[in-house]
Protein backbone atom coordinates (compact mmCIF):
# COMPACT_ATOMS: atom_id res chain seq x y z
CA UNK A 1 -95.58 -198.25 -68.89
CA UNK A 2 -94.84 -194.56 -68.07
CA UNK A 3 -98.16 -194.85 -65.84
CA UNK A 4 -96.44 -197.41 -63.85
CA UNK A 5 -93.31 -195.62 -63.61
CA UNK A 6 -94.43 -192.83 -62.00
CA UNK A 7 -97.49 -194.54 -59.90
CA UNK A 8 -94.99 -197.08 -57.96
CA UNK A 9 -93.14 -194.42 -56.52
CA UNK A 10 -96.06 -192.10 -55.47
CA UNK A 11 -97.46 -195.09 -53.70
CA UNK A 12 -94.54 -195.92 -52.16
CA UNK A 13 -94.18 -192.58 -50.60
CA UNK A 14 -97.75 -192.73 -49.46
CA UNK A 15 -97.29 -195.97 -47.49
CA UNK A 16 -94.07 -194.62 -46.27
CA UNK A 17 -95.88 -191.33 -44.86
CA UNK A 18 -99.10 -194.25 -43.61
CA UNK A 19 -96.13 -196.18 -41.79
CA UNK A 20 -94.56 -192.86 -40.03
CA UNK A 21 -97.80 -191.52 -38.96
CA UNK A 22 -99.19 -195.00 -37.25
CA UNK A 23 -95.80 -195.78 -35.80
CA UNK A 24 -95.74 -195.08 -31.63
CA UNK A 25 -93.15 -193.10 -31.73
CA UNK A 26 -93.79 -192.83 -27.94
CA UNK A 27 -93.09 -196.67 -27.12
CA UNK A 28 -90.05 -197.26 -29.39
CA UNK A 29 -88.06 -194.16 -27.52
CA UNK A 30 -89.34 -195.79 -24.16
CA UNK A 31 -88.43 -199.51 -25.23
CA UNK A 32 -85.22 -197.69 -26.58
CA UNK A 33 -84.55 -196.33 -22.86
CA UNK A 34 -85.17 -199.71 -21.53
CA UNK A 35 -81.91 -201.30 -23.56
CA UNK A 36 -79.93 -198.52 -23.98
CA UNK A 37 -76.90 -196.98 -21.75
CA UNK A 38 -74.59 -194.14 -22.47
CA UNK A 39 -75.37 -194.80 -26.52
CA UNK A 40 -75.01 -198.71 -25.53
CA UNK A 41 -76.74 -201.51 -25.90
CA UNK A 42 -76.93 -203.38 -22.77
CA UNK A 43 -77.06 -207.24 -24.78
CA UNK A 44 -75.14 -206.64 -27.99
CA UNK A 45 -72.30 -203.92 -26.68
CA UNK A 46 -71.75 -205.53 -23.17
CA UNK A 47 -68.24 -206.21 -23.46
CA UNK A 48 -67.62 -202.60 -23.96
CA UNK A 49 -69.61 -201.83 -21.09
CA UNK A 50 -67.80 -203.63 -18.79
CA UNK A 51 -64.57 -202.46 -19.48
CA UNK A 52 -66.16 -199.40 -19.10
CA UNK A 53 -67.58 -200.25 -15.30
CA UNK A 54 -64.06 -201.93 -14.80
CA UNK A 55 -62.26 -198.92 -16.04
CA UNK A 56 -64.77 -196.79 -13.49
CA UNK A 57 -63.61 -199.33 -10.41
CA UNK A 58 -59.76 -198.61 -10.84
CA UNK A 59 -60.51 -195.24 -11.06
CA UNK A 60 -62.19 -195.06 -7.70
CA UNK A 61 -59.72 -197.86 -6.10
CA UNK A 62 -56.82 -195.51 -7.07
């Protein structure tokens, strides 16, 4: 029981440290550049960015 205790945590840190080390870290921060403005997300935070580009318009039409 104590085995188990202390063996599911040690091999949960191992796959954790398997996981980081495979991952393309590369690709995710180029996919990431791909849908990503300013901190925003181009699908799921559009409304804020275009009040933002609205915002940007008066400011240049004033």
């Amino acid at each position: 029981m104590i085995t188990a205790l202390i063996l599911i945590p040690v091999v949960g840190v191992a796959l954790f440290i398997f996981a980081c080390c495979k991952t393309d870290w590369k690709a995710i921060d180029k996919q990431n550049r791909q849908f990503y403005v300013d901190g925003y997300h181009l699908y799921y935070d559009r409304k804020i960015l275009r009040q933002k580009e609205v915002e940007q318009l008066k400011s240049k039409s004033e």
